[in-house]
C-alpha atoms as a PDB file:
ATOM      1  CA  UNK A   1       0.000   0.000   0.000  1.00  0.00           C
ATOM      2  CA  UNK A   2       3.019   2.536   1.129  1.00  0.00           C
ATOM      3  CA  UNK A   3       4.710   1.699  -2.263  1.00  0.00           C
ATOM      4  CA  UNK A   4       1.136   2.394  -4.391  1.00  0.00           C
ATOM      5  CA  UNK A   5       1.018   5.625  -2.649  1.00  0.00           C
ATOM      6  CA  UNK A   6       4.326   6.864  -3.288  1.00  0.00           C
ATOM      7  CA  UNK A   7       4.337   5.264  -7.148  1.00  0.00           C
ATOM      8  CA  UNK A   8       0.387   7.753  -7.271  1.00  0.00           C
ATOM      9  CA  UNK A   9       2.720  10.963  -6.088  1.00  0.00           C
ATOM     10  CA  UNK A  10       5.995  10.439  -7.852  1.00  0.00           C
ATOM     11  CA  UNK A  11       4.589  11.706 -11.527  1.00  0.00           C
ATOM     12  CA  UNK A  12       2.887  14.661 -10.498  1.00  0.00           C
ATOM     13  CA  UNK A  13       6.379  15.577  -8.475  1.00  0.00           C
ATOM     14  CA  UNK A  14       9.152  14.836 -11.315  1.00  0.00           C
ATOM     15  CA  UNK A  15       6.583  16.994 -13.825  1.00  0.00           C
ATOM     16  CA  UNK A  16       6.646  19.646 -11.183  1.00  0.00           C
ATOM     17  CA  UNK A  17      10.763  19.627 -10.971  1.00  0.00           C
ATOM     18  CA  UNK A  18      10.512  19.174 -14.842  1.00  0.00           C
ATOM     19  CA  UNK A  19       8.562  21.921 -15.258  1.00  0.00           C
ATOM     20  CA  UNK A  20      10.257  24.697 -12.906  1.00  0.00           C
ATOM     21  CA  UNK A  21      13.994  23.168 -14.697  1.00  0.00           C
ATOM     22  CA  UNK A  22      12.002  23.803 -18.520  1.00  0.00           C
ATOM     23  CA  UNK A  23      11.197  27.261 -17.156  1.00  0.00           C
ATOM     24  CA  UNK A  24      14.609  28.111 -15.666  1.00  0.00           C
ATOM     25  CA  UNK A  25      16.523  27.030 -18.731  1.00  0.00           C
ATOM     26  CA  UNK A  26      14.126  28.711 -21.136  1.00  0.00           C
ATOM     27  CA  UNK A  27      14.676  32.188 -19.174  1.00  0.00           C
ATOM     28  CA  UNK A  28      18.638  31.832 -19.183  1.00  0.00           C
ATOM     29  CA  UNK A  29      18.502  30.739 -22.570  1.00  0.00           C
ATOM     30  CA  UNK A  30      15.884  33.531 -24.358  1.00  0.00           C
ATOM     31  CA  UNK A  31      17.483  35.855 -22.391  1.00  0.00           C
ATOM     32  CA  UNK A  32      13.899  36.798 -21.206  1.00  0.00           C
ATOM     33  CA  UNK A  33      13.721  39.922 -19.053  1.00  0.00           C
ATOM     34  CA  UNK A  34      12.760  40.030 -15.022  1.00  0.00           C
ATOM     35  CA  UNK A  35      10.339  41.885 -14.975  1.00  0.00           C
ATOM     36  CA  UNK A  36       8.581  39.512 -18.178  1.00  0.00           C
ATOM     37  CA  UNK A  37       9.280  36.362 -16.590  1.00  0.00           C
ATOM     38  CA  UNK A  38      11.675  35.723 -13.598  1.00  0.00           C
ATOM     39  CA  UNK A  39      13.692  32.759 -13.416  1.00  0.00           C
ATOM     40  CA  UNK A  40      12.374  30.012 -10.161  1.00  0.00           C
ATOM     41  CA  UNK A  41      15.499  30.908  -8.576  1.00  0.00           C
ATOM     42  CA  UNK A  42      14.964  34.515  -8.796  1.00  0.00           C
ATOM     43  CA  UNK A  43      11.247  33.820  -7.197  1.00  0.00           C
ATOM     44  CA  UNK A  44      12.702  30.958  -4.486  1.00  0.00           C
ATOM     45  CA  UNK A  45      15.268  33.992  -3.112  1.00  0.00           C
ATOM     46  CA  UNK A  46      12.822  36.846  -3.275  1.00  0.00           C
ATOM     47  CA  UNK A  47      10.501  34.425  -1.021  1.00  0.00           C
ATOM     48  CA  UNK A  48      12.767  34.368   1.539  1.00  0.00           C
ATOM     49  CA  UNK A  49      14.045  37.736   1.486  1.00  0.00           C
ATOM     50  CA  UNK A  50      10.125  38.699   1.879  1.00  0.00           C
ATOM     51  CA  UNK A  51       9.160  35.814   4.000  1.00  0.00           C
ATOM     52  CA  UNK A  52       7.820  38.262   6.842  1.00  0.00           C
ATOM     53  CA  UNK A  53       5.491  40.252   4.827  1.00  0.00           C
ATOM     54  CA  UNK A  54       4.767  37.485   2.328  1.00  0.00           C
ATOM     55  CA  UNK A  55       3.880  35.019   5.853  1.00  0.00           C
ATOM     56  CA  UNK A  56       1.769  37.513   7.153  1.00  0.00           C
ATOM     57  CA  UNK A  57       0.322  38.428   4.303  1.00  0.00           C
ATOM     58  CA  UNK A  58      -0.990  34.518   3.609  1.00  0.00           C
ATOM     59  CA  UNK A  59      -1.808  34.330   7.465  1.00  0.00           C
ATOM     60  CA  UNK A  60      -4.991  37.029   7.327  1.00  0.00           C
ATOM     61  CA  UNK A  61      -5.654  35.779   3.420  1.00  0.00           C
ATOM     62  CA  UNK A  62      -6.033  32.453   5.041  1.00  0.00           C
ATOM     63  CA  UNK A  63      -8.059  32.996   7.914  1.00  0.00           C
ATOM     64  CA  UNK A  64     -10.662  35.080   5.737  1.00  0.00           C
ATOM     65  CA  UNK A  65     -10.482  31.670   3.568  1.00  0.00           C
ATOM     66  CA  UNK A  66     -10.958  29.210   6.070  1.00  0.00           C
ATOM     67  CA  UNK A  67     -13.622  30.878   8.014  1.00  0.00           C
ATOM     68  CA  UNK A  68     -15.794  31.252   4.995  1.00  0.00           C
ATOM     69  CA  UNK A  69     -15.050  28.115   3.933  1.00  0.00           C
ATOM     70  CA  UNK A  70     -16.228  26.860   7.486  1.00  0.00           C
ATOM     71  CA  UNK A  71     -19.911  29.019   7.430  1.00  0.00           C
ATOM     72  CA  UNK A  72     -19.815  28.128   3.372  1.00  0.00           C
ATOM     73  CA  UNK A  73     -20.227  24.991   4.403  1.00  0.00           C
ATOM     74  CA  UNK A  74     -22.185  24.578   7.461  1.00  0.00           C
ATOM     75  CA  UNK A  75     -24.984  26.659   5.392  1.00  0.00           C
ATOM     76  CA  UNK A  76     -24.442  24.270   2.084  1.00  0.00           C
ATOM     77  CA  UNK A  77     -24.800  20.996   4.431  1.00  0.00           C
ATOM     78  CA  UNK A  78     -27.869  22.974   6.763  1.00  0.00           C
ATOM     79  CA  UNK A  79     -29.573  24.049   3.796  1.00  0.00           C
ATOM     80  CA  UNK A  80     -29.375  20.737   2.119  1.00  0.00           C
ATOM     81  CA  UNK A  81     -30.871  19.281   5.235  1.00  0.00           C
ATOM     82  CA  UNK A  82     -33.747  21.814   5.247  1.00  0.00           C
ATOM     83  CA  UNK A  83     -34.783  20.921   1.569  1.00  0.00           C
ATOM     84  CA  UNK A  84     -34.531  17.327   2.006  1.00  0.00           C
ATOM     85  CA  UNK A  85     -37.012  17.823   4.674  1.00  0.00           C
ATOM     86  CA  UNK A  86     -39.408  19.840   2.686  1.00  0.00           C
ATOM     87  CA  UNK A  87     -39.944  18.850  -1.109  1.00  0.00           C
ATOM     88  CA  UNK A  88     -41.441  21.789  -1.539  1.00  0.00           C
ATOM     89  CA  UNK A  89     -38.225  23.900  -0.593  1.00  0.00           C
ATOM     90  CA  UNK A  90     -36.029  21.547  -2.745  1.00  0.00           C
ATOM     91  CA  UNK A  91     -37.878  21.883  -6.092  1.00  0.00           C
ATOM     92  CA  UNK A  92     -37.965  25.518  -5.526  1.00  0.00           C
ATOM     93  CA  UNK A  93     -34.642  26.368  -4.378  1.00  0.00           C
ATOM     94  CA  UNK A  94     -32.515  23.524  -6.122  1.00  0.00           C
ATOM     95  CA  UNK A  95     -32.827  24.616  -9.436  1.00  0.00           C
ATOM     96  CA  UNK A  96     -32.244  28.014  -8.496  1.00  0.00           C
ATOM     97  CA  UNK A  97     -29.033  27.744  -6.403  1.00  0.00           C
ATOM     98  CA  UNK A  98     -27.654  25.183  -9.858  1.00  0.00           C
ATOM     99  CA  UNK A  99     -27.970  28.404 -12.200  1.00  0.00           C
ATOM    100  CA  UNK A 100     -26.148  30.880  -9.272  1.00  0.00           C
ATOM    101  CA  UNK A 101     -23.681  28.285  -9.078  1.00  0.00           C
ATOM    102  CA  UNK A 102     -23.293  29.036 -13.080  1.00  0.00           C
ATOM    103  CA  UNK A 103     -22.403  32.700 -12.600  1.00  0.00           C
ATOM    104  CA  UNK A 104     -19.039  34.095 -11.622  1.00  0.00           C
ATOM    105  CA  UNK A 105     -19.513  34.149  -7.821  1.00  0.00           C
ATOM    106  CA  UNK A 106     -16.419  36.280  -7.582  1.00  0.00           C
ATOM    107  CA  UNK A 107     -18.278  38.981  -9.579  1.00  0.00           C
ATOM    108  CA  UNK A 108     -20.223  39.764  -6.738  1.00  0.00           C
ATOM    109  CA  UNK A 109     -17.107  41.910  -4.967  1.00  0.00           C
ATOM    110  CA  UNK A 110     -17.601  45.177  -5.995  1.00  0.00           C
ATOM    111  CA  UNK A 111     -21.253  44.975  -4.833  1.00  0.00           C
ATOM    112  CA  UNK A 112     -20.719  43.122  -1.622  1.00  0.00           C
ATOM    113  CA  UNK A 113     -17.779  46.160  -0.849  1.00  0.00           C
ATOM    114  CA  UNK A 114     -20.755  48.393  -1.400  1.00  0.00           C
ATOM    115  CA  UNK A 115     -23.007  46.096   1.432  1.00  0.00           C
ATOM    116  CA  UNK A 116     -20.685  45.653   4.098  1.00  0.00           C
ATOM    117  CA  UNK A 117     -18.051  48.074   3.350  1.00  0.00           C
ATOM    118  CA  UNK A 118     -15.021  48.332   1.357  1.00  0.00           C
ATOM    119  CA  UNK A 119     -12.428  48.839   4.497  1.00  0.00           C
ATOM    120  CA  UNK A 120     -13.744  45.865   6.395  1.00  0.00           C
ATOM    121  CA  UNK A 121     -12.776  42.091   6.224  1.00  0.00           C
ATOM    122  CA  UNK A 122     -16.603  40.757   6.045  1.00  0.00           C
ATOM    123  CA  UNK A 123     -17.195  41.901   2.500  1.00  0.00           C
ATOM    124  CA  UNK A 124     -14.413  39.460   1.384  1.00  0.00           C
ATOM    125  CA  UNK A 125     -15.346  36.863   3.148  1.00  0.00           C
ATOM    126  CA  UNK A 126     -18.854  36.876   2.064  1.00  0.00           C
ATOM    127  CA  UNK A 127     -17.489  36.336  -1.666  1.00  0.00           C
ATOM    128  CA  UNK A 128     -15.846  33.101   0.059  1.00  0.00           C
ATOM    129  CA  UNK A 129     -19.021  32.040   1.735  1.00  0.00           C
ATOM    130  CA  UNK A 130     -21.214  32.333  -1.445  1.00  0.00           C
ATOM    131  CA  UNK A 131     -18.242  30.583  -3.493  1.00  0.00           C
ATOM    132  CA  UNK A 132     -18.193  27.328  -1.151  1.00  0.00           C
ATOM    133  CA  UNK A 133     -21.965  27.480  -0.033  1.00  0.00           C
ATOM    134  CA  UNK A 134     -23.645  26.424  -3.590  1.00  0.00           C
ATOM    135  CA  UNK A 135     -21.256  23.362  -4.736  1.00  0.00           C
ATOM    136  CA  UNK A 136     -21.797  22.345  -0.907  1.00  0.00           C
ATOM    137  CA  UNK A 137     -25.310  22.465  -0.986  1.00  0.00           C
ATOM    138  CA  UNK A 138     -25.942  21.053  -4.444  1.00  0.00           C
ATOM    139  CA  UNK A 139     -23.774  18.538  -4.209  1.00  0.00           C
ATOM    140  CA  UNK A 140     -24.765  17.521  -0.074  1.00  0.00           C
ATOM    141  CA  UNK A 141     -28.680  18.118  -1.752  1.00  0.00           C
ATOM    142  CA  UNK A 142     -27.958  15.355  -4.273  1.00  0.00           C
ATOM    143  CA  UNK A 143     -26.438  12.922  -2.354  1.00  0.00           C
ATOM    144  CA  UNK A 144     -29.518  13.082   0.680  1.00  0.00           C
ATOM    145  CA  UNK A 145     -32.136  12.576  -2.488  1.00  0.00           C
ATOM    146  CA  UNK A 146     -30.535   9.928  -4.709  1.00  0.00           C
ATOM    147  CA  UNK A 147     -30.684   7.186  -2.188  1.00  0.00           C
ATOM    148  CA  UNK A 148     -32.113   3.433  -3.577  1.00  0.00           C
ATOM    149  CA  UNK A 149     -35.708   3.116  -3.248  1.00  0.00           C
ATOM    150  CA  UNK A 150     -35.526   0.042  -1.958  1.00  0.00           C
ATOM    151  CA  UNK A 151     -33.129   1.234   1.012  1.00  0.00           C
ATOM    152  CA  UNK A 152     -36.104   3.463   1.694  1.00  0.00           C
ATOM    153  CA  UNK A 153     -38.275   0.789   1.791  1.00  0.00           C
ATOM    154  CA  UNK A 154     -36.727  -1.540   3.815  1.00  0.00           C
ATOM    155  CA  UNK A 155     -36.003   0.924   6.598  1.00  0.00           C
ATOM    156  CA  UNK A 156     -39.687   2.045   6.327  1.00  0.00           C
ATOM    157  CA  UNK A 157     -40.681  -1.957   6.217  1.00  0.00           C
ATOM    158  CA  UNK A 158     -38.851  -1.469   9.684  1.00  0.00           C
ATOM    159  CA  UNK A 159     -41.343   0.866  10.755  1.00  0.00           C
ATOM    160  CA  UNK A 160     -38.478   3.416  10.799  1.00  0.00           C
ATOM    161  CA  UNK A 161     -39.102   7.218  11.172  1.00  0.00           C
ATOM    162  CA  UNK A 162     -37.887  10.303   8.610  1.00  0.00           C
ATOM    163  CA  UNK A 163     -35.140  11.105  11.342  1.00  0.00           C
ATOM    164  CA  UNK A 164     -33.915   7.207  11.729  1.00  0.00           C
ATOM    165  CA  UNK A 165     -33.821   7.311   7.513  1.00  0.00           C
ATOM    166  CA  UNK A 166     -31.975  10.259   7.467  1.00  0.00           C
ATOM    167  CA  UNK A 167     -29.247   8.951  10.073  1.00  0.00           C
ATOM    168  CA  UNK A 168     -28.823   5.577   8.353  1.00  0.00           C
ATOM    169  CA  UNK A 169     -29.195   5.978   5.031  1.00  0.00           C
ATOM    170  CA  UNK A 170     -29.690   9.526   3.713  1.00  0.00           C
ATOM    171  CA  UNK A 171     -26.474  10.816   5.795  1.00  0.00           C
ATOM    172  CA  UNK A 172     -24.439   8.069   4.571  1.00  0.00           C
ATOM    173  CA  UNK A 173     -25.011   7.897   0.741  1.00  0.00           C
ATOM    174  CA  UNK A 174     -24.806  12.050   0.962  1.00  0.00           C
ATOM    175  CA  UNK A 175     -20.587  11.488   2.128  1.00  0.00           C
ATOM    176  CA  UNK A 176     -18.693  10.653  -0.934  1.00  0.00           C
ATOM    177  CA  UNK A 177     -20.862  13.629  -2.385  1.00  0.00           C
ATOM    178  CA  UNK A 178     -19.802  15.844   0.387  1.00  0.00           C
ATOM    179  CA  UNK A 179     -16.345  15.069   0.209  1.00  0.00           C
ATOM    180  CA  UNK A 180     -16.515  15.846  -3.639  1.00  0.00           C
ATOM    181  CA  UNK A 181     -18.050  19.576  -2.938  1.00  0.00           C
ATOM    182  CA  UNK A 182     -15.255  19.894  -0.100  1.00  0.00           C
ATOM    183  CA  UNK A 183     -12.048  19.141  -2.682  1.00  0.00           C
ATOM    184  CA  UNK A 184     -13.303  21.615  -4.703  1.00  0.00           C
ATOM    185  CA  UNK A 185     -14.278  24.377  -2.263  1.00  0.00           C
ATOM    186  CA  UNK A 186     -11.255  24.312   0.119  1.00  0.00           C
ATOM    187  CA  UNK A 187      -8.909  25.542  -3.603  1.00  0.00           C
ATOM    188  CA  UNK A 188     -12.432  27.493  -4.634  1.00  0.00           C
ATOM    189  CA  UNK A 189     -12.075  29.570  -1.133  1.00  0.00           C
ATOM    190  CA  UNK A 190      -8.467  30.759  -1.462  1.00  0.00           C
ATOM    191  CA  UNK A 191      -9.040  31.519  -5.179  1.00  0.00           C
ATOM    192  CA  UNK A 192     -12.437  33.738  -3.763  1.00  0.00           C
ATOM    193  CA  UNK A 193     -10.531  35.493  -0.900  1.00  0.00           C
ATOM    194  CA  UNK A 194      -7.579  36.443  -3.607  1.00  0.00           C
ATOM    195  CA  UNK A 195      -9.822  38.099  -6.114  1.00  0.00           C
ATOM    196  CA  UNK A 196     -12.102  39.506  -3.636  1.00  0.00           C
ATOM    197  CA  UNK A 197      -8.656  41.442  -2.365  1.00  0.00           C
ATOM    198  CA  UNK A 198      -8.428  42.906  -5.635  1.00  0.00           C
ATOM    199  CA  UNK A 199     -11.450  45.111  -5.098  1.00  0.00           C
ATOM    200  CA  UNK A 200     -11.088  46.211  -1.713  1.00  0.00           C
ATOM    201  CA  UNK A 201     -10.320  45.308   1.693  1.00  0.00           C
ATOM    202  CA  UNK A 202      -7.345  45.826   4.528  1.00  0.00           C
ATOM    203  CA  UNK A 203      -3.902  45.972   2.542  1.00  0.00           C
ATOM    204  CA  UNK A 204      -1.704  43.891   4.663  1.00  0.00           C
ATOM    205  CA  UNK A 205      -3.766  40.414   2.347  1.00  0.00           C
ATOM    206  CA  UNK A 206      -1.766  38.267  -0.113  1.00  0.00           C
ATOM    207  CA  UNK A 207      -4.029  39.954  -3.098  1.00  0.00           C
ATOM    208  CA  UNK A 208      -3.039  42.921  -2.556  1.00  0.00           C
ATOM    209  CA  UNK A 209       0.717  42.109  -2.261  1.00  0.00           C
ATOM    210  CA  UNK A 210       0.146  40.925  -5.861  1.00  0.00           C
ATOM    211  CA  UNK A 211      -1.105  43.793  -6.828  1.00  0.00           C
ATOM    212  CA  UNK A 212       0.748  46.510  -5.435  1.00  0.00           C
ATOM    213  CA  UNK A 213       3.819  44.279  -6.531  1.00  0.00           C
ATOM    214  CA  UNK A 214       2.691  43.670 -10.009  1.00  0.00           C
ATOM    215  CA  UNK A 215       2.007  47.539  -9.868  1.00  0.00           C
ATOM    216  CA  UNK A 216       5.784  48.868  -9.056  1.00  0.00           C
ATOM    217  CA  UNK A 217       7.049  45.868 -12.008  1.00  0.00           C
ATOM    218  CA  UNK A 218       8.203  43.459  -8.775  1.00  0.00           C
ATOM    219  CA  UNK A 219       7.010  40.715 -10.464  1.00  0.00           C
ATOM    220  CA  UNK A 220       9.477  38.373  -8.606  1.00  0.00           C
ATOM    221  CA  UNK A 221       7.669  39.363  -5.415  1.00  0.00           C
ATOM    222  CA  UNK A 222       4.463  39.002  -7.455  1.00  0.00           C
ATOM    223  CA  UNK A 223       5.144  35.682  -8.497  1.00  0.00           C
ATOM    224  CA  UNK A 224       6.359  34.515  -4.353  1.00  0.00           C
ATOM    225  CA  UNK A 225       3.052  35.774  -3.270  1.00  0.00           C
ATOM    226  CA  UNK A 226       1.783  33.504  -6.138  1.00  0.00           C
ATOM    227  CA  UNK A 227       3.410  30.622  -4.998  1.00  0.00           C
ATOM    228  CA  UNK A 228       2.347  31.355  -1.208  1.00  0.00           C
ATOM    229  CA  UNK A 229      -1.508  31.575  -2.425  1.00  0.00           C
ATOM    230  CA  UNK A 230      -0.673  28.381  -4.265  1.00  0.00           C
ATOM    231  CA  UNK A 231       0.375  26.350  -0.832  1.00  0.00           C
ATOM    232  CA  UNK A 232      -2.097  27.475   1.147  1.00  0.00           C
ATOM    233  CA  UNK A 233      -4.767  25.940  -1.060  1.00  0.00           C
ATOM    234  CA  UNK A 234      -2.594  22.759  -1.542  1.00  0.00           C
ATOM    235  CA  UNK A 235      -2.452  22.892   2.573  1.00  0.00           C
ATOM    236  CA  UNK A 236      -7.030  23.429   2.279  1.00  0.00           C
ATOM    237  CA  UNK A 237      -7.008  20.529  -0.193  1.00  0.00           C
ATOM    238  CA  UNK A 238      -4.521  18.263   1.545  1.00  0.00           C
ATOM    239  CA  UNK A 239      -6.758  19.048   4.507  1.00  0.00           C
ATOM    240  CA  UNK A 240     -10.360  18.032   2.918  1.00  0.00           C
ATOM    241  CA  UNK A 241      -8.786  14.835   1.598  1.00  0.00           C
ATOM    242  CA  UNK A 242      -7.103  14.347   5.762  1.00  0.00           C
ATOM    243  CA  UNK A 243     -11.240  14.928   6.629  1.00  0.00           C
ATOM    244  CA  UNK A 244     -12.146  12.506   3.611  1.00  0.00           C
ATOM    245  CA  UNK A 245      -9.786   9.842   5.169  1.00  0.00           C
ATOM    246  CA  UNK A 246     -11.163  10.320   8.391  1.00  0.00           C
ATOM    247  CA  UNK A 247     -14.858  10.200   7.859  1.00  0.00           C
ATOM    248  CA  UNK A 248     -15.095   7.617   5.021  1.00  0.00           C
ATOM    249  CA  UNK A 249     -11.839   5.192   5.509  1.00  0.00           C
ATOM    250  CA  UNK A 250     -13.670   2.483   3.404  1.00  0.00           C
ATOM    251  CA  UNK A 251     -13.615   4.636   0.428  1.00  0.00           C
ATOM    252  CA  UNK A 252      -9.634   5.448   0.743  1.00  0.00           C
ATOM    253  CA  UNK A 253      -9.130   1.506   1.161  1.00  0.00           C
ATOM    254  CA  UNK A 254     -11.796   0.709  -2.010  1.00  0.00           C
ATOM    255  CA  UNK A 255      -9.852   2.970  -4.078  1.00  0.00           C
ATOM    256  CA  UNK A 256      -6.541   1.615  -2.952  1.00  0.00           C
ATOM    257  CA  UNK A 257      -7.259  -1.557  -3.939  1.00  0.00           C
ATOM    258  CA  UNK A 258      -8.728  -0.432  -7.476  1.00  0.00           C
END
């Protein structure tokens, strides 16, 4: 099993070093300019020369992602719950929370900066929370709904109540489509928090160290923010596949096997 694992990660990893020696060499050799294109090295020193400002910078980005990934989802999964309870609810709001999902979520900035303010933290957050709430909820929505009929039957042959269903089979069959809506919101929310930077918000965030950096042609420092944005939503997705593990270890094991 250890020696599956580590044969699953070693391609992604020797196209990763590949990939950073292609881009090196091509820089040296095209003699293409700094501020164009800096070299890995080039980005690798900057990171540490900046790695206060760049740490806390990814600190508060990260916090404003993982708290609205944390409401994003506890509304998704309540919500779900709700409109599994009442058909009414689910044929109503369903369709409409598929064609929100549809828009570009991160759109909504400039107008929630209006809302809550364009100084404050809450207005950025809020573009995380509607980012992670609608895959959450459709996805938690299907999985509570497309359960067996027969499984329904047999626990009602049982003389089983709506909450005893829900527990043992509803709850259950909705995981693996949880844990689906979770790998893609924990990336989705660090992607949200970035852009929602861009239109406003306190200055000391890892957006607007892009920004300002890509502003005064410090694209090396640019690019190190970059790469900090990029491992903190490797660290959210590492973490929602930790929580996958956890809550559903026969999955991990069934796919294993495969």
């Amino acid at each position: 099993m250890r020696s599956s694992k580590f044969v699953s990660i070693l391609p992604p990893v020797i196209v990763g070093i590949a990939g950073l020696a292609i881009w090196e060499g091509a820089v040296n050799v095209f003699d293409i300019k700094e501020f164009l294109l800096p070299k890995p090295s080039s980005i690798w020193a900057r990171l540490f020369d900046e790695w206060g400002e760049l740490r806390h910078a990814t600190w508060e980005t990260g916090k404003i992602a993982i708290s609205g990934l944390l409401i994003g989802i506890f509304l998704g999964v309540l919500l779900a719950l709700i409109t599994n309870r009442f058909k009414v609810l689910s044929d109503g709001l369903t369709p409409l929370a598929i064609a929100v999902n549809a828009t570009p979520i991160v759109a909504l900035a400039p107008i929630f900066n209006a809302w809550f303010g364009i100084t404050g933290t809450f207005s950025n957050q809020a573009v995380v929370i509607a980012v992670v709430f609608f895959p959450v909820f459709i996805n938690t929505a299907k999985g509570l709904t497309e359960v067996h009929p027969n499984e329904i039957e047999l626990m009602q042959s049982y003389a089983s109540g709506e909450w005893t269903i829900l527990r043992e089979v509803r709850i259950p069959n909705a995981l693996p489509f949880f844990a689906n809506s979770l790998r893609l919101a924990a990336p989705l929310s660090v992607i949200a928090a970035i852009v929602a930077e861009y239109f406003g918000g306190p200055q000391d965030r890892i957006g607007n160290v892009i920004t300002s950096s890509a502003g005064f042609a410090k694209y090396d420092v640019a690019w190190a923010a970059i790469a900090m944005a990029s491992g903190l939503g490797l660290l959210l997705f590492g973490s929602a596949l930790v929580a996958e593990r956890l809550s559903m270890p026969w999955r991990i094991s069934g796919d294993l096997e495969k």
